[in-house]
PDB file of N, CA and C in Angstrom:
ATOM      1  N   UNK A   1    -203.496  13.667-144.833  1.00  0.00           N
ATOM      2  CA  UNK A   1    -203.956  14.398-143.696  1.00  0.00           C
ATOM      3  C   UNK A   1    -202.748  14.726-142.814  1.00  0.00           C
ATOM      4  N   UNK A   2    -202.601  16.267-142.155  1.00  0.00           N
ATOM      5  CA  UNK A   2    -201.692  16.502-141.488  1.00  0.00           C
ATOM      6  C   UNK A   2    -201.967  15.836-140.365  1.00  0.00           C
ATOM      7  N   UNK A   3    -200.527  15.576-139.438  1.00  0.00           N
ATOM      8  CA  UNK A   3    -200.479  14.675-138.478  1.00  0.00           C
ATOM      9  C   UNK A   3    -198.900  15.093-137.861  1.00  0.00           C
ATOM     10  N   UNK A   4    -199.483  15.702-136.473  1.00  0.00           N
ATOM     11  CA  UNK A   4    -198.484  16.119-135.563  1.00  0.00           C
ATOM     12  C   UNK A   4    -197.841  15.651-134.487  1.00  0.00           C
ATOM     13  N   UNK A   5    -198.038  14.310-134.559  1.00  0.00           N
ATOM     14  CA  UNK A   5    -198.029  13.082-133.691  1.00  0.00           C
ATOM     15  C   UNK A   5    -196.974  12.659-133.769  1.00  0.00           C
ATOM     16  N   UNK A   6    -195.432  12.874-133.641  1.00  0.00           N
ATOM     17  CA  UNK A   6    -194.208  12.009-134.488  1.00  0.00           C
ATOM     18  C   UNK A   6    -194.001  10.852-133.352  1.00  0.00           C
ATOM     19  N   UNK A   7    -194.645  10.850-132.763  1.00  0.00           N
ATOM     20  CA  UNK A   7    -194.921   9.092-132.024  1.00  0.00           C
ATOM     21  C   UNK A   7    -195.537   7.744-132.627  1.00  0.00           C
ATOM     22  N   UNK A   8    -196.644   8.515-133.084  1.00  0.00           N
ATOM     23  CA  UNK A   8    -197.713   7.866-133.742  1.00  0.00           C
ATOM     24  C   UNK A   8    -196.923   6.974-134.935  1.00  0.00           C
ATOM     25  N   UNK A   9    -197.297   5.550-134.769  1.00  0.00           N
ATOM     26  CA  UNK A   9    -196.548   4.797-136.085  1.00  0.00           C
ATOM     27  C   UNK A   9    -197.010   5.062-137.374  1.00  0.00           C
ATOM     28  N   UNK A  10    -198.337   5.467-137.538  1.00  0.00           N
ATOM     29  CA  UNK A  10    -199.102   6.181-138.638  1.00  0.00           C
ATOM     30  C   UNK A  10    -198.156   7.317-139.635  1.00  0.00           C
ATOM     31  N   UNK A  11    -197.539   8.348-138.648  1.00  0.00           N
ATOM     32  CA  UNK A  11    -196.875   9.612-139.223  1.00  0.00           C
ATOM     33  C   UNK A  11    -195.607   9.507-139.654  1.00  0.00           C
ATOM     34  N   UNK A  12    -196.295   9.975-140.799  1.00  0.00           N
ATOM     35  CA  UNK A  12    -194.671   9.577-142.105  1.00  0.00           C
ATOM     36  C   UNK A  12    -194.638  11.086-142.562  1.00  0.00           C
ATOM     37  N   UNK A  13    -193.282  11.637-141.805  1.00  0.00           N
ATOM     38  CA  UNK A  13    -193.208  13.085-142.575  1.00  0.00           C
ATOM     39  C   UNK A  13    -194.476  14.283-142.318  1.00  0.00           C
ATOM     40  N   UNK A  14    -195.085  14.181-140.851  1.00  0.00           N
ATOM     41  CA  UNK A  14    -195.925  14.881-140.479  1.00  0.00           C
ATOM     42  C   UNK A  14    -197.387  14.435-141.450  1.00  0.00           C
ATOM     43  N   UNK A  15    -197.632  13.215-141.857  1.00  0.00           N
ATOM     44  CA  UNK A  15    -198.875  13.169-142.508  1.00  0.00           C
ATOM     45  C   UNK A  15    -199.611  11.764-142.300  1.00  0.00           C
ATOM     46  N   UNK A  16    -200.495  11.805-142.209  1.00  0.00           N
ATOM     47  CA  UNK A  16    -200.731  10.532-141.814  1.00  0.00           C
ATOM     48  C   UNK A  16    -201.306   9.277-142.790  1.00  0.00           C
ATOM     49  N   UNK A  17    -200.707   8.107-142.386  1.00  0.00           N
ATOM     50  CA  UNK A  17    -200.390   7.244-143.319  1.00  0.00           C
ATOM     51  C   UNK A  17    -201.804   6.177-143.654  1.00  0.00           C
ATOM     52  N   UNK A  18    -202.617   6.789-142.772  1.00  0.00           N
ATOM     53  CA  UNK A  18    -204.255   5.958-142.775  1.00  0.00           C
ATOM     54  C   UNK A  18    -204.783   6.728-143.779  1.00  0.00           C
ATOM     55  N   UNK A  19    -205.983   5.706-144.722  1.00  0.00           N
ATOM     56  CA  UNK A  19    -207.040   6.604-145.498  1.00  0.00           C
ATOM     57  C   UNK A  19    -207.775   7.345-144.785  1.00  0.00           C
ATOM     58  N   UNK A  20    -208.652   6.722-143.527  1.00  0.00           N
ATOM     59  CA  UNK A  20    -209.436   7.053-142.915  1.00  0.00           C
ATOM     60  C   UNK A  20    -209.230   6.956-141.322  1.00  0.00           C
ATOM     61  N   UNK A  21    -209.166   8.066-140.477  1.00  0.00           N
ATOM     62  CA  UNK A  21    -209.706   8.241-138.935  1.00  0.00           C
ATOM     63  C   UNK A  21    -210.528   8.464-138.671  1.00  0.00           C
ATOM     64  N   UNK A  22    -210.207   7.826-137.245  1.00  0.00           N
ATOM     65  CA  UNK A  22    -211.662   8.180-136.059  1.00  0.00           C
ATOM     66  C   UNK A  22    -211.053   9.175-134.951  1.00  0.00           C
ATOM     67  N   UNK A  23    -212.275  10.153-135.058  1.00  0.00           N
ATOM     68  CA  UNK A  23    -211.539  11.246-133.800  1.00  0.00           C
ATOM     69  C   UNK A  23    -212.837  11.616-132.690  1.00  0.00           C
ATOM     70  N   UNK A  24    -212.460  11.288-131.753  1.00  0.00           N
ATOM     71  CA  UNK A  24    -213.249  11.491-130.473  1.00  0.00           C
ATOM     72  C   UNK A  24    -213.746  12.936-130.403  1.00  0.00           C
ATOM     73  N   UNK A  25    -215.017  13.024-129.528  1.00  0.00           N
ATOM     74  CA  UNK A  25    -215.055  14.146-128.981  1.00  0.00           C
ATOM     75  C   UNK A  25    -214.752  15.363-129.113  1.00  0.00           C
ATOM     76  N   UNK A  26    -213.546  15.386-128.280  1.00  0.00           N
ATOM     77  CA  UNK A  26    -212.188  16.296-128.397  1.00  0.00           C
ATOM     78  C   UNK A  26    -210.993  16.805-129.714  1.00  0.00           C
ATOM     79  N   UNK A  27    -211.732  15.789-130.827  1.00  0.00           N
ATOM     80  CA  UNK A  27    -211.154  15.972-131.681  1.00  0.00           C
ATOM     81  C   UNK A  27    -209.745  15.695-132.055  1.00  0.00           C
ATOM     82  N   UNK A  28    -208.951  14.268-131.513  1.00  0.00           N
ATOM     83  CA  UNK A  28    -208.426  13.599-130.889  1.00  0.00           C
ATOM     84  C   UNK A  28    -208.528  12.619-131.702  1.00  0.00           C
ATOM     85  N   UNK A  29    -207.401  12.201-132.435  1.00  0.00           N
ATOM     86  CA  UNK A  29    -207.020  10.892-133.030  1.00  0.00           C
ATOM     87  C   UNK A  29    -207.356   9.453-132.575  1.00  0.00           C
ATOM     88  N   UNK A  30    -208.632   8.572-132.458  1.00  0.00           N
ATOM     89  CA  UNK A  30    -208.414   7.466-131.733  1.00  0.00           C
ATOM     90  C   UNK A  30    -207.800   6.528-132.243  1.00  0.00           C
ATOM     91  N   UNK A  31    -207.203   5.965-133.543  1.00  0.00           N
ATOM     92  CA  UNK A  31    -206.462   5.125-134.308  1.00  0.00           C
ATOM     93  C   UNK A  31    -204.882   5.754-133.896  1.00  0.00           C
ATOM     94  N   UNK A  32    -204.511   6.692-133.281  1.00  0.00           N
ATOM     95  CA  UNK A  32    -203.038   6.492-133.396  1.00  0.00           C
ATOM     96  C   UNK A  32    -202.523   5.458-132.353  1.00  0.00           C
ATOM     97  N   UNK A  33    -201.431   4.842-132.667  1.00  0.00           N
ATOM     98  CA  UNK A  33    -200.518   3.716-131.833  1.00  0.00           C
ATOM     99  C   UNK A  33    -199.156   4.556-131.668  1.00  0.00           C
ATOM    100  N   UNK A  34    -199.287   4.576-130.017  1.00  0.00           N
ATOM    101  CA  UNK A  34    -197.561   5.254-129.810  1.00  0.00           C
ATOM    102  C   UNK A  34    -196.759   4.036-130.128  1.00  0.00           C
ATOM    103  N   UNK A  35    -195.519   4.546-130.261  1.00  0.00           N
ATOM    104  CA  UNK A  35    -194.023   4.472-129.717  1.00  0.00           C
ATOM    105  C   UNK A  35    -193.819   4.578-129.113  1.00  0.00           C
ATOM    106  N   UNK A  36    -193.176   2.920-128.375  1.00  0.00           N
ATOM    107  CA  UNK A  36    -193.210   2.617-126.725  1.00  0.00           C
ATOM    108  C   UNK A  36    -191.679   2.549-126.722  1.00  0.00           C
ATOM    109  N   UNK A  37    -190.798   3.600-125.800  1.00  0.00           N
ATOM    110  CA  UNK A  37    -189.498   3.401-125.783  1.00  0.00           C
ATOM    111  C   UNK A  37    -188.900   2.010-124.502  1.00  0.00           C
ATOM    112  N   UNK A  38    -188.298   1.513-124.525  1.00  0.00           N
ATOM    113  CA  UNK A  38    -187.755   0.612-123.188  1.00  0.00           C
ATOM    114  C   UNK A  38    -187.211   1.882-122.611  1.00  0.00           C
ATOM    115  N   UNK A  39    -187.655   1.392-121.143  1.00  0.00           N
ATOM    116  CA  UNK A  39    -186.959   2.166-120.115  1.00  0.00           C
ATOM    117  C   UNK A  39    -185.791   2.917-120.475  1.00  0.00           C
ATOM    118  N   UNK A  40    -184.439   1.918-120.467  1.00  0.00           N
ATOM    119  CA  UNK A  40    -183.222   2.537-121.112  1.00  0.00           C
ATOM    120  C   UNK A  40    -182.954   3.188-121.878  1.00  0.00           C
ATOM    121  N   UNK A  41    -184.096   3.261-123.114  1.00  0.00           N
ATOM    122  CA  UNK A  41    -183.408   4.159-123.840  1.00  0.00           C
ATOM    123  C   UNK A  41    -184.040   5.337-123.694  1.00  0.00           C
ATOM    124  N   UNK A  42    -185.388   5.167-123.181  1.00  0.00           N
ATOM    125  CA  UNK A  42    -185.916   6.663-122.919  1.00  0.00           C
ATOM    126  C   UNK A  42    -184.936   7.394-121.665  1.00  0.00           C
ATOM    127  N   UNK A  43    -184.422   6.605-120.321  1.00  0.00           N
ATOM    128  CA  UNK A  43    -184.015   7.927-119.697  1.00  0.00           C
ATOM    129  C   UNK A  43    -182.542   8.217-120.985  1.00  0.00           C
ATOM    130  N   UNK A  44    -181.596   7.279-121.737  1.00  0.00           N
ATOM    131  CA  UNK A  44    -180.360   7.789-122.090  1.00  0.00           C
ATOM    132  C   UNK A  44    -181.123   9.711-123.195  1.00  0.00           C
ATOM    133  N   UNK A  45    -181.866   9.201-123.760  1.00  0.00           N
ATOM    134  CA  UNK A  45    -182.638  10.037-124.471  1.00  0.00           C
ATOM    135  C   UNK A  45    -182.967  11.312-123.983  1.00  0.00           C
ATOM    136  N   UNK A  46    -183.798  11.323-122.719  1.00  0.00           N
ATOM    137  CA  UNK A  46    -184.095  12.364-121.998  1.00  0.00           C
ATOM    138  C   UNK A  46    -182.768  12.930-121.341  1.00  0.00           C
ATOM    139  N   UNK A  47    -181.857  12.459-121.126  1.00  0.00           N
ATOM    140  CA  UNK A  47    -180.217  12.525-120.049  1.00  0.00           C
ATOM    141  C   UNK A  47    -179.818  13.327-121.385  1.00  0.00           C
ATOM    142  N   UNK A  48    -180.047  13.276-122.765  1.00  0.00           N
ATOM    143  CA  UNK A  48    -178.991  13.698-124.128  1.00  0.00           C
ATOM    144  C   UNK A  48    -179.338  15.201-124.245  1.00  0.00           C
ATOM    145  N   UNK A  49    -180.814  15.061-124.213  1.00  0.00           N
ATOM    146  CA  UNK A  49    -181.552  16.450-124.290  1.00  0.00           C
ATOM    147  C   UNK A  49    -181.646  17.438-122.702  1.00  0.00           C
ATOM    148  N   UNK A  50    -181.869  16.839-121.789  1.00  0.00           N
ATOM    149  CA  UNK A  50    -181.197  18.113-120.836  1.00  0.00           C
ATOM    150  C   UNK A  50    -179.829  17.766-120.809  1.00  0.00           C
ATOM    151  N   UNK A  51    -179.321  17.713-121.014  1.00  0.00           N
ATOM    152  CA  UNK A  51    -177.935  17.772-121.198  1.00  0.00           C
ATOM    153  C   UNK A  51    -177.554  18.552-122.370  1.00  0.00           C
ATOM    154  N   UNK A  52    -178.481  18.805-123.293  1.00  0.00           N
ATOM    155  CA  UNK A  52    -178.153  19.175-124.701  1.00  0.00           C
ATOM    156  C   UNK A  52    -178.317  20.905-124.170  1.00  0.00           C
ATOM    157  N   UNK A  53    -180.118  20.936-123.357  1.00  0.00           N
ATOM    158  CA  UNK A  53    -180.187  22.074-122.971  1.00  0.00           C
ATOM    159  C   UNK A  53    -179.634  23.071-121.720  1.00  0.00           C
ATOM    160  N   UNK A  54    -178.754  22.190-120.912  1.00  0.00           N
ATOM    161  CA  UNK A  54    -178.340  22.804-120.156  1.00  0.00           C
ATOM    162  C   UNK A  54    -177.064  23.178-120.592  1.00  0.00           C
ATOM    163  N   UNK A  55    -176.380  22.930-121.735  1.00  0.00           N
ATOM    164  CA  UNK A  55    -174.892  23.583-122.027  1.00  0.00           C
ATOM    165  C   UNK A  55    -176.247  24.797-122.394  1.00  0.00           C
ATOM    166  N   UNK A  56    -176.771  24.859-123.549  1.00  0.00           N
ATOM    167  CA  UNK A  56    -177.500  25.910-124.310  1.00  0.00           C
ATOM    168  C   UNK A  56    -177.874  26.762-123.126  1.00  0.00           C
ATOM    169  N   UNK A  57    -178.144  27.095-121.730  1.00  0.00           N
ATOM    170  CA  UNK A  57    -178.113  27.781-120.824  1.00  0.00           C
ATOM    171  C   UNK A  57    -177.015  28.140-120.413  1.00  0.00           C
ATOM    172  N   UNK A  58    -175.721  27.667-120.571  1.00  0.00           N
ATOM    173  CA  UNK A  58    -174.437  27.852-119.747  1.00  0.00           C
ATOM    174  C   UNK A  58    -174.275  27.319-118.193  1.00  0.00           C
ATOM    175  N   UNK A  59    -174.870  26.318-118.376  1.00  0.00           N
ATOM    176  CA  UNK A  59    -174.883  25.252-117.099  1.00  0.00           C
ATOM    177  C   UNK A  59    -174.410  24.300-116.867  1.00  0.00           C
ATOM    178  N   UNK A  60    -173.750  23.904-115.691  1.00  0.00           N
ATOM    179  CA  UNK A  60    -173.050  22.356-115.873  1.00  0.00           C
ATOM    180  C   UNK A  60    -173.797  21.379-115.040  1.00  0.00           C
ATOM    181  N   UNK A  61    -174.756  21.699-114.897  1.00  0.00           N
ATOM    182  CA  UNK A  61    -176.605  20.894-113.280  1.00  0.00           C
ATOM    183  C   UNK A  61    -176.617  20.219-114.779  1.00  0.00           C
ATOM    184  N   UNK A  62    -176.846  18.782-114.612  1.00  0.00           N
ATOM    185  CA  UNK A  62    -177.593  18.308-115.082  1.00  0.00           C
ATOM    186  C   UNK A  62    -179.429  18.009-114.434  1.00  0.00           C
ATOM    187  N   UNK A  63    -180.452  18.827-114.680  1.00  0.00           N
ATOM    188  CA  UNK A  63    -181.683  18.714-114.060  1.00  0.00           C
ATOM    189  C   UNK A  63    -182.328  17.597-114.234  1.00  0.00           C
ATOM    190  N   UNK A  64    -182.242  16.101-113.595  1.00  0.00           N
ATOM    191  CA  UNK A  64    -183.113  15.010-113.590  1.00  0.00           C
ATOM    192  C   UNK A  64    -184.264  15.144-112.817  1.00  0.00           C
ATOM    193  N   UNK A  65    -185.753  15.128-112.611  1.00  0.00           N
ATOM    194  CA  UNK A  65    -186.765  15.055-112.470  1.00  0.00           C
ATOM    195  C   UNK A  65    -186.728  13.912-111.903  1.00  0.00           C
ATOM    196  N   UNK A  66    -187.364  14.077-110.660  1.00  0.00           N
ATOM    197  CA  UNK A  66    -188.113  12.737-110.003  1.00  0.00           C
ATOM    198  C   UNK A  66    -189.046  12.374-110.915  1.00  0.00           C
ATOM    199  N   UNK A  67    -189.192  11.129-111.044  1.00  0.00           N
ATOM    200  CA  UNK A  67    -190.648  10.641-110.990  1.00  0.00           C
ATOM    201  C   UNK A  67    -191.697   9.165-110.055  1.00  0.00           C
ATOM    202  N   UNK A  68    -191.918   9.451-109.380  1.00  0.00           N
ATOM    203  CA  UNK A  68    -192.571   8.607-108.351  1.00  0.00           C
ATOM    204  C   UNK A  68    -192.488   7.610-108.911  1.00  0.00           C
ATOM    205  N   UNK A  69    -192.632   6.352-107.835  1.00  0.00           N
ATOM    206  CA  UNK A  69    -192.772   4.711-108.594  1.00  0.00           C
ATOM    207  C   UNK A  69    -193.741   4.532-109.364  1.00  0.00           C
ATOM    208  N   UNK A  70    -195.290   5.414-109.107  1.00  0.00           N
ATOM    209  CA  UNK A  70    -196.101   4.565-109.411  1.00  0.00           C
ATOM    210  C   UNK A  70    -196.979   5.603-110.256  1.00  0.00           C
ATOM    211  N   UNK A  71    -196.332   6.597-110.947  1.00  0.00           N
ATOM    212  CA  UNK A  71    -196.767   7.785-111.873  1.00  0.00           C
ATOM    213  C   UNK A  71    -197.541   7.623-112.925  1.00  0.00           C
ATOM    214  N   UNK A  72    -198.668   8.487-112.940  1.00  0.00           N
ATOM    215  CA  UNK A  72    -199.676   8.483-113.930  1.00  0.00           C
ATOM    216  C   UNK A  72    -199.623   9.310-114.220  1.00  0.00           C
ATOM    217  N   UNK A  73    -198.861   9.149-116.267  1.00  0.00           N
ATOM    218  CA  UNK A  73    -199.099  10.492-117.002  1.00  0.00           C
ATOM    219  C   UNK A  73    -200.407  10.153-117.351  1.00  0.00           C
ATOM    220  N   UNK A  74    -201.659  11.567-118.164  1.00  0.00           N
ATOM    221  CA  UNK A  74    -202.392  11.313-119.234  1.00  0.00           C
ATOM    222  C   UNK A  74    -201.781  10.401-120.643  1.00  0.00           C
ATOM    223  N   UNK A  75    -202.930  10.106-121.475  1.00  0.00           N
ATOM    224  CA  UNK A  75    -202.776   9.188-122.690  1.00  0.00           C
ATOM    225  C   UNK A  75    -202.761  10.468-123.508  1.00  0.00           C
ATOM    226  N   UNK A  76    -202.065  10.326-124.750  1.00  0.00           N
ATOM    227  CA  UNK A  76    -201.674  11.755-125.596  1.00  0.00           C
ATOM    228  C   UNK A  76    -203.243  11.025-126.463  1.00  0.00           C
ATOM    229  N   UNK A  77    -203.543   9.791-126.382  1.00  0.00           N
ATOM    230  CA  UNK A  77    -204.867  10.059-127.196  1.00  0.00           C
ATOM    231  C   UNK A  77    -206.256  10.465-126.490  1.00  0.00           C
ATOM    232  N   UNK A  78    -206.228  11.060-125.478  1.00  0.00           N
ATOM    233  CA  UNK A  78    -206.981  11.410-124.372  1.00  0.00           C
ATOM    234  C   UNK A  78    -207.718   9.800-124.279  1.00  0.00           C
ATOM    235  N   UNK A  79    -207.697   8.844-123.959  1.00  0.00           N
ATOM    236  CA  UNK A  79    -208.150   8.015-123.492  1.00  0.00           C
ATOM    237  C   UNK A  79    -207.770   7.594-122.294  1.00  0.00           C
ATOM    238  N   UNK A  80    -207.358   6.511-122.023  1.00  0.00           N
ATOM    239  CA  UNK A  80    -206.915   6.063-120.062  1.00  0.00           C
ATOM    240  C   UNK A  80    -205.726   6.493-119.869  1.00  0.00           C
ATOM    241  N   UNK A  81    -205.448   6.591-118.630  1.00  0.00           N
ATOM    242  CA  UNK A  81    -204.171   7.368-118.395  1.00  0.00           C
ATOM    243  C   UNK A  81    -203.311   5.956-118.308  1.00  0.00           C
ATOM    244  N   UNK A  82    -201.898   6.405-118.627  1.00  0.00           N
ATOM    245  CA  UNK A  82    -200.769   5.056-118.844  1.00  0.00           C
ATOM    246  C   UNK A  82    -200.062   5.161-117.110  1.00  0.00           C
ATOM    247  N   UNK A  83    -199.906   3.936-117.064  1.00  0.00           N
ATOM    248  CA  UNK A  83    -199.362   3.940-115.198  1.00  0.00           C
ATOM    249  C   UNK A  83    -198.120   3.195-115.413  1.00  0.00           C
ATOM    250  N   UNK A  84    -197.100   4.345-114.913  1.00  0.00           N
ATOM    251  CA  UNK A  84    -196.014   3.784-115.005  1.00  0.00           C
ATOM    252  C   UNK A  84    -195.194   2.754-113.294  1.00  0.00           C
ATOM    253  N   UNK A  85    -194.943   1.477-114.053  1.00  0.00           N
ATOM    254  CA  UNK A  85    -194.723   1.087-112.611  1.00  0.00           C
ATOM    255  C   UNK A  85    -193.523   0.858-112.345  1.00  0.00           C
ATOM    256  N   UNK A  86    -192.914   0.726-110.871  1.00  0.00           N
ATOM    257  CA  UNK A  86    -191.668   0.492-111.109  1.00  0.00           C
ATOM    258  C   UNK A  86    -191.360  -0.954-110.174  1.00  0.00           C
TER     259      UNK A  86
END
């Protein structure tokens, strides 16, 4: 089964590595498990890629994004939203 999730520990090569899912509603993977980065390496990660894209503009701004202490993205499996604390 295709699987567009490259978070998901399931997805090997865009396909997914379960016999069988469950999909909500929405049609929405409920068996996938993210990939939880540590702090550190997600901002060095995010710092590589605007950085990657701001030469690709002809820019020397590196654009860092606030993000509040106490930020709530959505869950990519539409279930509870993840609260990031600081």
């Amino acid at each position: 089964m295709k699987c567009d999730n490259d978070h998901c520990i399931y997805n090997s090569h865009y396909k997914c590595t379960l016999s069988h899912i469950n999909l909500n509603h929405m049609g929405v993977c409920e068996d996938c498990v993210m990939v939880r980065f540590e702090d550190e390496e997600l901002i060095k990660e995010k710092d590589r890629i605007l950085t990657s894209y701001n030469k690709n503009a002809s820019t020397k701004e590196v654009l860092r994004p606030k993000i509040p202490p106490h930020a709530v993205i959505p869950s990519l499996t539409g279930d509870l939203p993840i609260l990031i604390a600081s």
